[in-house]
N, C-alpha and C. Protein backbone atom coordinates (compact mmCIF):
# COMPACT_ATOMS: atom_id res chain seq x y z
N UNK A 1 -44.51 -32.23 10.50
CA UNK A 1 -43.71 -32.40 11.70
C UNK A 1 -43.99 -31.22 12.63
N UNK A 2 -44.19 -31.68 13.86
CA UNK A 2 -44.24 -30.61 14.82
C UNK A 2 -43.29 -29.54 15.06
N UNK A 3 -43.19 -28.40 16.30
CA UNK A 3 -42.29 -27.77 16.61
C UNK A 3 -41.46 -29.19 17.72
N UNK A 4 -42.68 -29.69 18.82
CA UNK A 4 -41.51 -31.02 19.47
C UNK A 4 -40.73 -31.77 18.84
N UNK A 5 -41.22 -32.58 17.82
CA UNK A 5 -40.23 -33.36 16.64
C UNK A 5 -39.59 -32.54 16.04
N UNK A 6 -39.42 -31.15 15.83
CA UNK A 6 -38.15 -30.75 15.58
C UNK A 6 -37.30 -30.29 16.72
N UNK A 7 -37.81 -30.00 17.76
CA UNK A 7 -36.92 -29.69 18.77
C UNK A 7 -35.80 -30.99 19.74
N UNK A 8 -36.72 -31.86 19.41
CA UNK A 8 -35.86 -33.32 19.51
C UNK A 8 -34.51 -33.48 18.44
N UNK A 9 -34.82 -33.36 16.99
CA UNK A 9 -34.07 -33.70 16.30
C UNK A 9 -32.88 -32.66 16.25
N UNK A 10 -33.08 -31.31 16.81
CA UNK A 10 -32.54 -30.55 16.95
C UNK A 10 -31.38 -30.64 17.72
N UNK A 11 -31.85 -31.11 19.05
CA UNK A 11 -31.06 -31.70 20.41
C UNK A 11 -30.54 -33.07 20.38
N UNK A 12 -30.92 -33.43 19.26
CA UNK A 12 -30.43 -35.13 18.77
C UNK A 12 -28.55 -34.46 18.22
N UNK A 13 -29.14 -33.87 17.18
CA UNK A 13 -27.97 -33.67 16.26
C UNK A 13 -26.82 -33.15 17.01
N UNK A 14 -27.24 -32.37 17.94
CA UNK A 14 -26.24 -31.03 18.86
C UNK A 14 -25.53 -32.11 19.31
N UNK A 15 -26.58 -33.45 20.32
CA UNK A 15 -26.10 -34.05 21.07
C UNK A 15 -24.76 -34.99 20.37
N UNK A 16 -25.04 -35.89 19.25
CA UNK A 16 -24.43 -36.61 18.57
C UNK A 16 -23.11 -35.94 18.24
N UNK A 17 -22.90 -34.65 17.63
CA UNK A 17 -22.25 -33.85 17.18
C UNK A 17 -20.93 -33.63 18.46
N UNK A 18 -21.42 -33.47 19.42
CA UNK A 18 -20.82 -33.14 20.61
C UNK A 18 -20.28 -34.49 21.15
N UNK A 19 -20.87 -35.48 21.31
CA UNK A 19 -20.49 -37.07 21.51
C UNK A 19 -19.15 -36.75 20.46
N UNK A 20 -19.60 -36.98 19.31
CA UNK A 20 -18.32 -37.24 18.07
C UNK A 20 -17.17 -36.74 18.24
N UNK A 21 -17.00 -35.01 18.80
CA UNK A 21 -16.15 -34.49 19.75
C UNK A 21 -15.34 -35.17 20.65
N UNK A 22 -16.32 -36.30 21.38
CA UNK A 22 -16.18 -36.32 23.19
C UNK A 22 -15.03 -37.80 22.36
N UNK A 23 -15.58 -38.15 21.39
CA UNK A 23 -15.00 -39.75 21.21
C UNK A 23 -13.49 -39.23 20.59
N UNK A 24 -13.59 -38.04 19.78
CA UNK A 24 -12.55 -37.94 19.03
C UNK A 24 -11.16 -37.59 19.75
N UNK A 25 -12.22 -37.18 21.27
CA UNK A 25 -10.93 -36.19 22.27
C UNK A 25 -10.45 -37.31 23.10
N UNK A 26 -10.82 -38.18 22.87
CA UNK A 26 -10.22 -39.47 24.01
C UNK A 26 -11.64 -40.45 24.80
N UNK A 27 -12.37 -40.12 25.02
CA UNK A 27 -13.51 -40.65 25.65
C UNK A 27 -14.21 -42.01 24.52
N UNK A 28 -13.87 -42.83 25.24
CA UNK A 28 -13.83 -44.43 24.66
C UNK A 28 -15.05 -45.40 24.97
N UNK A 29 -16.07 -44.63 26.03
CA UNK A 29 -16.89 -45.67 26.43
C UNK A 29 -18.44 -44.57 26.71
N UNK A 30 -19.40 -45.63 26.72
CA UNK A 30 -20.67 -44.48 27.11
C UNK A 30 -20.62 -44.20 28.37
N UNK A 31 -19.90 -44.56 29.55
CA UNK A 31 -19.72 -44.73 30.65
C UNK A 31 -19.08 -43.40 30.78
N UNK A 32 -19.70 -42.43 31.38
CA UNK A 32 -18.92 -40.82 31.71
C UNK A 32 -19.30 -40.06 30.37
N UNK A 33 -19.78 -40.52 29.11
CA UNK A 33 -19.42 -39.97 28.32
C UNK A 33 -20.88 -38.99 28.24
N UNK A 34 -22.10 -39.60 28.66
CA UNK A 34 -23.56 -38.46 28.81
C UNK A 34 -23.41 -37.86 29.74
N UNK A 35 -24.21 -36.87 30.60
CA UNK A 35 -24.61 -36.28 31.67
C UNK A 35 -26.19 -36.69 32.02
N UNK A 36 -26.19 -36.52 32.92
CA UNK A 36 -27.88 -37.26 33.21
C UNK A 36 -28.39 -36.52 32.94
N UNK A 37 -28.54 -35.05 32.26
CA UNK A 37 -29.70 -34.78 31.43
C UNK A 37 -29.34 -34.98 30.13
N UNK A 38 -28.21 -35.31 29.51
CA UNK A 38 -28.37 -35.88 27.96
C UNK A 38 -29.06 -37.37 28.18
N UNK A 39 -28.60 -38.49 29.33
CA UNK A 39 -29.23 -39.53 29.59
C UNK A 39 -30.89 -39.39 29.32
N UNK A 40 -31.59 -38.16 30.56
CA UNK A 40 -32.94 -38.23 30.50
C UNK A 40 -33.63 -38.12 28.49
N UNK A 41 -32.74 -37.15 27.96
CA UNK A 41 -33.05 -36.70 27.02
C UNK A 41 -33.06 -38.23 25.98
N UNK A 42 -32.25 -38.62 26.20
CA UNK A 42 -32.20 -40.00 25.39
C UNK A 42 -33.03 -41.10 25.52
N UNK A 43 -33.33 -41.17 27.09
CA UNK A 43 -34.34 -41.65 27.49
C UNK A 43 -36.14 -41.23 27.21
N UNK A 44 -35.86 -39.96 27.04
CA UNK A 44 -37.28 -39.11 26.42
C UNK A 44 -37.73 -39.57 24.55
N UNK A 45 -37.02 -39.72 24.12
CA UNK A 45 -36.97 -40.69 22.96
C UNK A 45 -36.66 -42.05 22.59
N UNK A 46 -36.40 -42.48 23.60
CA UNK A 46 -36.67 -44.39 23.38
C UNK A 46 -35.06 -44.83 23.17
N UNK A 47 -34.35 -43.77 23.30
CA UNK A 47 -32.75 -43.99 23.14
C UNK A 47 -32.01 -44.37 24.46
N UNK A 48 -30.64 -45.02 24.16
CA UNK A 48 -29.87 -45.32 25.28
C UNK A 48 -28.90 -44.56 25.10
N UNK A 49 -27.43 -44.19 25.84
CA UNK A 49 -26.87 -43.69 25.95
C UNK A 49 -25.48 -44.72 25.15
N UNK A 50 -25.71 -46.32 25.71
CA UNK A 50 -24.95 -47.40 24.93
C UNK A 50 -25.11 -46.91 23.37
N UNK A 51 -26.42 -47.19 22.91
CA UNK A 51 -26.63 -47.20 21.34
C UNK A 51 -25.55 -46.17 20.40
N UNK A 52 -26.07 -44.89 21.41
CA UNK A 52 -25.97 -43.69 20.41
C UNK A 52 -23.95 -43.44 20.75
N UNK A 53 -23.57 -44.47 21.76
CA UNK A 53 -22.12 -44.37 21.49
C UNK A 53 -21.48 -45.34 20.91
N UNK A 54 -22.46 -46.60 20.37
CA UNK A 54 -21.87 -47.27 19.47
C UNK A 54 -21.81 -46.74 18.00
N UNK A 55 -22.84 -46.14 17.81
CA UNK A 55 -22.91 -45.26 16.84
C UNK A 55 -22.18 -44.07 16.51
N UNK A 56 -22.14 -43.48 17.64
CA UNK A 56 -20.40 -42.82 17.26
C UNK A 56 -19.44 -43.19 17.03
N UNK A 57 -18.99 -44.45 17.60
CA UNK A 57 -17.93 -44.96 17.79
C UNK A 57 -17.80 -45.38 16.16
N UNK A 58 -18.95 -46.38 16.02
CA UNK A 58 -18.67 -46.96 14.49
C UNK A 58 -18.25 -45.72 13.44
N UNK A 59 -19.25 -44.02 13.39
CA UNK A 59 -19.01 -42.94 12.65
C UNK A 59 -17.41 -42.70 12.27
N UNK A 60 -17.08 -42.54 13.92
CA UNK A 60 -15.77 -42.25 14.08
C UNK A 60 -14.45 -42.99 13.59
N UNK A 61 -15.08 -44.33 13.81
CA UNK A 61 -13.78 -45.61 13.26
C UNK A 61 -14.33 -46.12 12.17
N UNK A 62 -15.09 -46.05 11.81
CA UNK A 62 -15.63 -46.47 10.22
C UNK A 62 -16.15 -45.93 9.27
N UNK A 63 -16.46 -44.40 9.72
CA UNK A 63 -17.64 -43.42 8.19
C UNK A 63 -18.31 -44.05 8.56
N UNK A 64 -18.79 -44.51 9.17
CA UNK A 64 -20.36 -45.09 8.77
C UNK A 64 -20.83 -45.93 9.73
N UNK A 65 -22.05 -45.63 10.33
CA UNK A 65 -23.60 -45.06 9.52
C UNK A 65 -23.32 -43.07 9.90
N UNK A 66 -23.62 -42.46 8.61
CA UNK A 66 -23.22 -41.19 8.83
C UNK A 66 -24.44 -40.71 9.98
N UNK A 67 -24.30 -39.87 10.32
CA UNK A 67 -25.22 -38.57 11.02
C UNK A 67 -26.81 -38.72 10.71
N UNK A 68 -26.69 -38.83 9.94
CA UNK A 68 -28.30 -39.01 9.51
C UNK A 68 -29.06 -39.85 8.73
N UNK A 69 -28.17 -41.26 9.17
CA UNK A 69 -28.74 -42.23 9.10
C UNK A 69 -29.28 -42.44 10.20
N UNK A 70 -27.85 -42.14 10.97
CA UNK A 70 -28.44 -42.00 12.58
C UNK A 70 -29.62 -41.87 12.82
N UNK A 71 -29.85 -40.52 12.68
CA UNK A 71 -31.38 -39.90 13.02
C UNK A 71 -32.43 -40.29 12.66
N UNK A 72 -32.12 -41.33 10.94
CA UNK A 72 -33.62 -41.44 10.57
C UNK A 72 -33.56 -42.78 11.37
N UNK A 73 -32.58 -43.41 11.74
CA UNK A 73 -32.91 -44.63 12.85
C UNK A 73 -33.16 -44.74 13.76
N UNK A 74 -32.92 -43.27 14.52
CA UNK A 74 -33.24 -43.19 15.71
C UNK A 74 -35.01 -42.51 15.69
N UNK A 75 -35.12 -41.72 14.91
CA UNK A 75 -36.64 -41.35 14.23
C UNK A 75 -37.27 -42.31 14.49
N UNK A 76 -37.26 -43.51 14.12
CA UNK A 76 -38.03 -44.69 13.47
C UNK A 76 -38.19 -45.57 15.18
N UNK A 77 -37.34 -45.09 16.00
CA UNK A 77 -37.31 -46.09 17.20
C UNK A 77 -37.96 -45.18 18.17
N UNK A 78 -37.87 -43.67 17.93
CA UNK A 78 -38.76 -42.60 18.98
C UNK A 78 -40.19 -43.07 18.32
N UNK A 79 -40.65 -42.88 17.47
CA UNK A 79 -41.97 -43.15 17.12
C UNK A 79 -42.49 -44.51 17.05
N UNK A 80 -41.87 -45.74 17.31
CA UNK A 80 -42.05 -46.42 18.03
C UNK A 80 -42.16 -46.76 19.44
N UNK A 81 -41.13 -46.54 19.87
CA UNK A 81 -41.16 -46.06 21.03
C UNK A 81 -42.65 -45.46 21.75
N UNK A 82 -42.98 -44.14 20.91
CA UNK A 82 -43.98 -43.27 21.34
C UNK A 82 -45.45 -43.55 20.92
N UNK A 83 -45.73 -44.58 19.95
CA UNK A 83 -46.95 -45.26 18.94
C UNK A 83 -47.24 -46.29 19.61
N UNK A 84 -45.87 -47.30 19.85
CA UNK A 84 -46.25 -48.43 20.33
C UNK A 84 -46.04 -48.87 21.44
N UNK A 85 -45.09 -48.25 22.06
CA UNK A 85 -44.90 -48.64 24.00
C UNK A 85 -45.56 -47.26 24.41
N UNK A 86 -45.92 -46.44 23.55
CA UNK A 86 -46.49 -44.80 24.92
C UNK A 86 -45.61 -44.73 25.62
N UNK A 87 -44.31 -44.45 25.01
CA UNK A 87 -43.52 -43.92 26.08
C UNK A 87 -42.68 -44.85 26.85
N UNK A 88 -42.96 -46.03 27.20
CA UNK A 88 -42.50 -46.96 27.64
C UNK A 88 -41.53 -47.61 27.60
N UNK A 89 -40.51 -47.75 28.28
CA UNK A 89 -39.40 -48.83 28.08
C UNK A 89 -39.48 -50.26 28.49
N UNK A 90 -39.39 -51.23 27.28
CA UNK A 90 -39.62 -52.67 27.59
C UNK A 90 -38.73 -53.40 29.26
N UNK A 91 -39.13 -54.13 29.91
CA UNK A 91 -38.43 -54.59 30.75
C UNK A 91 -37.72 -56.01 30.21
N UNK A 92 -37.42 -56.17 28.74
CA UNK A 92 -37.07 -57.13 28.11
C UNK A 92 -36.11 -57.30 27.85
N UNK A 93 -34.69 -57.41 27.47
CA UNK A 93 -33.82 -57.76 26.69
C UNK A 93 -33.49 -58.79 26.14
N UNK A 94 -33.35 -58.98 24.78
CA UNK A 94 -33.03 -59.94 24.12
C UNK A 94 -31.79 -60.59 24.32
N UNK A 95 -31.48 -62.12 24.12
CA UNK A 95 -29.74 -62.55 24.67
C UNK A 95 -29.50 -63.40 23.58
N UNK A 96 -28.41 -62.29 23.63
CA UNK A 96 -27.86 -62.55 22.32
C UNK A 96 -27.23 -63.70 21.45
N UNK A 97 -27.00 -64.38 22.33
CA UNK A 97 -26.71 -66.12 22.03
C UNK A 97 -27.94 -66.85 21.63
N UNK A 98 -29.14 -65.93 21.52
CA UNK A 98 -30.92 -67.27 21.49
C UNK A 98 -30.73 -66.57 19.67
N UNK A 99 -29.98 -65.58 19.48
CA UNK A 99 -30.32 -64.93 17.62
C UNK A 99 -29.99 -65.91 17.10
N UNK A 100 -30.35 -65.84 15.54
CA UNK A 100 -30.23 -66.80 14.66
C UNK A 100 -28.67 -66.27 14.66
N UNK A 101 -28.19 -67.56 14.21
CA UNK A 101 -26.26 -67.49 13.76
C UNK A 101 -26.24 -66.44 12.43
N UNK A 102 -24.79 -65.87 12.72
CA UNK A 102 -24.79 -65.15 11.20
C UNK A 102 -24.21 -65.81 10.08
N UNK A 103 -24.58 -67.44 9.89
CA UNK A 103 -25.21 -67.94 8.39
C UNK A 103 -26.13 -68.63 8.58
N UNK A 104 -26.93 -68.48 9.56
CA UNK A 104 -28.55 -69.00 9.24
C UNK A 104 -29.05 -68.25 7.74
N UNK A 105 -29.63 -68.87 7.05
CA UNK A 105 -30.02 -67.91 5.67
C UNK A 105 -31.68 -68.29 5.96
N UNK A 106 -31.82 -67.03 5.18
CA UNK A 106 -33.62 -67.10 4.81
C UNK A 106 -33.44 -66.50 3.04
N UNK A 107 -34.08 -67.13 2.25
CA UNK A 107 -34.14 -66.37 0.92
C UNK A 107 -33.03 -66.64 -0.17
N UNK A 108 -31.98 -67.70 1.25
CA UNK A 108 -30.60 -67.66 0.20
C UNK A 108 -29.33 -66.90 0.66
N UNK A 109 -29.81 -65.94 1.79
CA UNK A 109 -29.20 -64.99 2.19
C UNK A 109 -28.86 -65.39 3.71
N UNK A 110 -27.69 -65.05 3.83
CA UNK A 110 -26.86 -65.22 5.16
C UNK A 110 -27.23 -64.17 5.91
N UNK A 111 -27.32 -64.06 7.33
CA UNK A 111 -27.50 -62.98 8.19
C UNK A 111 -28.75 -62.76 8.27
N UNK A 112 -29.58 -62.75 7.05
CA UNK A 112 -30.85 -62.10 7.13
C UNK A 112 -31.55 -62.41 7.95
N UNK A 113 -32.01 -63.78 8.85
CA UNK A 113 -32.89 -64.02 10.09
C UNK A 113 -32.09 -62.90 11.27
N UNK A 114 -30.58 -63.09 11.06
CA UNK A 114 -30.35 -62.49 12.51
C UNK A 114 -30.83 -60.66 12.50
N UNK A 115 -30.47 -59.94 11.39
CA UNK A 115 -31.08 -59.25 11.18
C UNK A 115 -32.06 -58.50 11.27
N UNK A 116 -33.14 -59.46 11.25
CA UNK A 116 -34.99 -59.28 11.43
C UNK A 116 -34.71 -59.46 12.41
N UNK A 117 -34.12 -60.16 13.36
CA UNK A 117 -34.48 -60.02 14.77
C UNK A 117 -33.90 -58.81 15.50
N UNK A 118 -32.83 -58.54 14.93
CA UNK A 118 -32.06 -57.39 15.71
C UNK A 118 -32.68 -56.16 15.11
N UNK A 119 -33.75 -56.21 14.07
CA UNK A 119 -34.19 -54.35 13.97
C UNK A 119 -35.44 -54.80 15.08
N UNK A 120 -35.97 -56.27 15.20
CA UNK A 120 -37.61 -55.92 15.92
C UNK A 120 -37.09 -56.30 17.18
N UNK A 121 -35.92 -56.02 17.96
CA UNK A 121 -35.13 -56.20 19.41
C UNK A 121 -34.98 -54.94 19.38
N UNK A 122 -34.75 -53.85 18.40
CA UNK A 122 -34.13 -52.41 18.09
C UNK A 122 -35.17 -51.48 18.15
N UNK A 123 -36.35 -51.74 17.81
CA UNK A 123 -37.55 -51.19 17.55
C UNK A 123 -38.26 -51.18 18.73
N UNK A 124 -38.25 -52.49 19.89
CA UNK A 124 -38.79 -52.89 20.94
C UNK A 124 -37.52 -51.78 21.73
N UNK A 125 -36.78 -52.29 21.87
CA UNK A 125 -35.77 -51.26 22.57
C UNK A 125 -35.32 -52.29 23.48
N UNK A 126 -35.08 -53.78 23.41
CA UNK A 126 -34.57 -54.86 24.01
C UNK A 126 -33.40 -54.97 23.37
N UNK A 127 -32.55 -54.18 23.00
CA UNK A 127 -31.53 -55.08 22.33
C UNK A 127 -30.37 -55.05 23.58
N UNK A 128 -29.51 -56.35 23.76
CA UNK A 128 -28.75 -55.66 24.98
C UNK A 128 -27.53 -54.75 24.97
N UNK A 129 -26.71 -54.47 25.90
CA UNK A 129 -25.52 -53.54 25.90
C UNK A 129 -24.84 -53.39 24.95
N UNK A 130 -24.48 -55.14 24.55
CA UNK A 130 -23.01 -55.49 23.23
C UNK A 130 -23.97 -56.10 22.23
N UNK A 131 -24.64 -55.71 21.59
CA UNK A 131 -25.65 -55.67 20.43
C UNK A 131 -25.78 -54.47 20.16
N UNK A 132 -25.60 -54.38 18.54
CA UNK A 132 -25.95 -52.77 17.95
C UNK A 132 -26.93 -53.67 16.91
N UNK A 133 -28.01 -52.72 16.73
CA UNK A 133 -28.58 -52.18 15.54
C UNK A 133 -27.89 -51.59 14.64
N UNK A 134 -27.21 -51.88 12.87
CA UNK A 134 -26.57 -51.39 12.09
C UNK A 134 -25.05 -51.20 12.51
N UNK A 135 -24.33 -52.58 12.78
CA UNK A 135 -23.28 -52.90 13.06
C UNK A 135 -22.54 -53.16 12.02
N UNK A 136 -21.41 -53.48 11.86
CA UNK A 136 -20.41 -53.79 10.76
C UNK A 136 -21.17 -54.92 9.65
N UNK A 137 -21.39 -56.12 10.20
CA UNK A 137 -22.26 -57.06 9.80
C UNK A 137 -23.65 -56.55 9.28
N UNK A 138 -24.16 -56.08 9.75
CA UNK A 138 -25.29 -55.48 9.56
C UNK A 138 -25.43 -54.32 8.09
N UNK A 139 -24.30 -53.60 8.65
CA UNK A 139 -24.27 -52.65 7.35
C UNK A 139 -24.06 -53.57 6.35
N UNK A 140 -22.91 -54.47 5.99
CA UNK A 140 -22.40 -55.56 4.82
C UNK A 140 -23.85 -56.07 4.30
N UNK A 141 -24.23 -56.62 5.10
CA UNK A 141 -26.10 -57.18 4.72
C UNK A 141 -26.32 -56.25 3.91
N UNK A 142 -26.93 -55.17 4.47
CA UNK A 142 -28.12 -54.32 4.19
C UNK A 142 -26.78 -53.48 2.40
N UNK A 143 -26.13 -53.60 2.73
CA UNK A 143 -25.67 -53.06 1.60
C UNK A 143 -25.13 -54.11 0.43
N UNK A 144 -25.55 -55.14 0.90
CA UNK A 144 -25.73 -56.26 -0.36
C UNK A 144 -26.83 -56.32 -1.00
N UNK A 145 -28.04 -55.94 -0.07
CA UNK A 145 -29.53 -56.22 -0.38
C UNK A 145 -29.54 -54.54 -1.02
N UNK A 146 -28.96 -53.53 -1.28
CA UNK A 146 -29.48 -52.27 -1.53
C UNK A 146 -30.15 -52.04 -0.55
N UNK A 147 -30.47 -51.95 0.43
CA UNK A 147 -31.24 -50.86 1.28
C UNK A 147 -30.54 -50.22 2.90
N UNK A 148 -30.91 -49.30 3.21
CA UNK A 148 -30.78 -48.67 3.87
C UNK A 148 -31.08 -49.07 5.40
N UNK A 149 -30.41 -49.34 6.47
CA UNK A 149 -30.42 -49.61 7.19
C UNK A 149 -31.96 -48.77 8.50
N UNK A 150 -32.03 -47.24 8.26
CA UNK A 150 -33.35 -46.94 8.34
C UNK A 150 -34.16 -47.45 7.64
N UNK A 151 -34.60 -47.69 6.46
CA UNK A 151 -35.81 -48.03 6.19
C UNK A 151 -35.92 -49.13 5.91
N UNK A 152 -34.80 -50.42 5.99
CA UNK A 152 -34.79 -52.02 6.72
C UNK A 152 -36.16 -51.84 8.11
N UNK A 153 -35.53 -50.78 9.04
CA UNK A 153 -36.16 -51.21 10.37
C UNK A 153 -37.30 -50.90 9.70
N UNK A 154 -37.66 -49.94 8.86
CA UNK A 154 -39.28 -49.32 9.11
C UNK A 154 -40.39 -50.18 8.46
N UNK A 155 -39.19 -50.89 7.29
CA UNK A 155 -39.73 -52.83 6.60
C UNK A 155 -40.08 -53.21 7.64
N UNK A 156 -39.48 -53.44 8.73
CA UNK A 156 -39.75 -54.48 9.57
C UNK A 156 -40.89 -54.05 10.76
N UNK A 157 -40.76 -52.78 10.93
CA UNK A 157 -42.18 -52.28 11.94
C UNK A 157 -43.53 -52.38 10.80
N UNK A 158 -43.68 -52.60 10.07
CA UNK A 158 -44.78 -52.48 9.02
C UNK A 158 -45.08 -53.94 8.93
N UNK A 159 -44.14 -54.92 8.68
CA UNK A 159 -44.62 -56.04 8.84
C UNK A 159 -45.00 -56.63 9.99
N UNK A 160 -44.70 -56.04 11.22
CA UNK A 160 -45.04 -57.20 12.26
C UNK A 160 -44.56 -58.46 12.33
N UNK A 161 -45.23 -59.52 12.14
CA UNK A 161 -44.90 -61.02 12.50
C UNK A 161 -44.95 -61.64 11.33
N UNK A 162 -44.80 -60.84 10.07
CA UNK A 162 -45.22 -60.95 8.79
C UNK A 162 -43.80 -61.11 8.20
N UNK A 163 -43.30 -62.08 8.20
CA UNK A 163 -41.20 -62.37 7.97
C UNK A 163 -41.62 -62.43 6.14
N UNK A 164 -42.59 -63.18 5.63
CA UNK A 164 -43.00 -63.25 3.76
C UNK A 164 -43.10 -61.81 3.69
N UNK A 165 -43.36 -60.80 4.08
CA UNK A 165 -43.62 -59.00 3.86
C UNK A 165 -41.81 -59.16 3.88
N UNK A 166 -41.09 -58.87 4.79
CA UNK A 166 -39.83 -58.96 4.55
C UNK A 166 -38.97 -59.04 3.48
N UNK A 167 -38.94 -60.69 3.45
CA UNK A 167 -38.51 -61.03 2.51
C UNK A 167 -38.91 -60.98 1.54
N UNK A 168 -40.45 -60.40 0.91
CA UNK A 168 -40.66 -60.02 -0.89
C UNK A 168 -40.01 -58.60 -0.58
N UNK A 169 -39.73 -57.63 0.22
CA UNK A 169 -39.25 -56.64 -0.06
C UNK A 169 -37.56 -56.20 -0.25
N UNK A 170 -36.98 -57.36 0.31
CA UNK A 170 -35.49 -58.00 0.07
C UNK A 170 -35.16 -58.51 -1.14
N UNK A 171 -36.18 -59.33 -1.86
CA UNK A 171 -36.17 -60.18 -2.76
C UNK A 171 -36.04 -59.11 -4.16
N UNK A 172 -37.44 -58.52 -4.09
CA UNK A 172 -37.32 -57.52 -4.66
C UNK A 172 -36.34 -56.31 -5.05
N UNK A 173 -36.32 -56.13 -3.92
CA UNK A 173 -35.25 -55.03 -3.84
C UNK A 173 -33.50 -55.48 -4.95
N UNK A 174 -33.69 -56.70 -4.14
CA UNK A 174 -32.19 -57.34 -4.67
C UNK A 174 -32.36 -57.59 -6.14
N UNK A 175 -33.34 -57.48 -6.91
CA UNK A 175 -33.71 -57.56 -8.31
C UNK A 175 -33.51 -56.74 -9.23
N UNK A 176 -33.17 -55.35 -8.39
CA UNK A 176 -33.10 -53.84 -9.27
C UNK A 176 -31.99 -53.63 -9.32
């Protein structure tokens, strides 16, 4: 890891840390809650300012996803971000009514299509406003299947368009 990739993760944590503060002191929405250079900064890593306060929000009202799940999820979406758009922010958003329902099943398993779509909407950086990556639903999934909501997405950047890679690693997984 570089000195930049640590100086990001550095200013990640401060930032989050300080959010968790901002939510705990009364501040309820992402709206007021960055400054436009925590914005740019979020923006310098493939992040929104929405995401990373749903993610507080959930920390704050639920334990969970802790601190550094956070990061390795947000890790996984800067280096995408930076590998596969160069920097780029998609002009895409996904709508959220076209996802699979949460009991479409693949494998047997409920949620799991909507899932795959919401880490490779998460990864692209299309997901919209009221869509989280590793939501209540989301966590329940991923913690039925044993795995980790970071390294779900990083399953799913490795496979590509490859949904059988997926699911033998779900399948699997759910076997141990």
């Amino acid at each position: 890891m570089n000195n930049e990739s640590l100086d990001w993760v550095v200013e990640f944590r401060a930032l989050f840390e300080r959010k968790v503060t901002a939510y705990k002191s009364g501040t309820r929405s992402a709206d007021g809650m960055f400054s436009k250079k925590e914005e740019d900064f979020l923006r310098s890593i493939g992040a929104t300012p929405q995401e990373i306060f749903d993610f507080v929000e959930d920390w704050c009202d639920d334990g969970e996803p802790d601190p550094e799940t956070v990061l390795a999820i947000t890790r996984i979406r800067q280096d995408y971000f930076s590998q596969e758009h160069r920097g780029r922010f998609s002009e895409h958003s996904i709508i959220t009514s076209e996802l699979p329902s949460r009991h479409e099943a693949l494998a047997g398993l409920e949620w799991f299509p909507r899932i795959i779509e919401k880490a490779r909407a998460k990864l692209r950086g299309e997901l919209p406003p009221d869509l989280m990556y590793g939501c209540g639903g989301d966590r329940r999934f991923l913690k039925k299947i044993n795995v980790d909501p970071a390294e779900f997405l990083q399953v799913v950047w490795e496979a590509g368009d490859n949904v059988d890679h997926i699911v033998k690693f779900v399948t699997d997984r759910t076997k141990t």
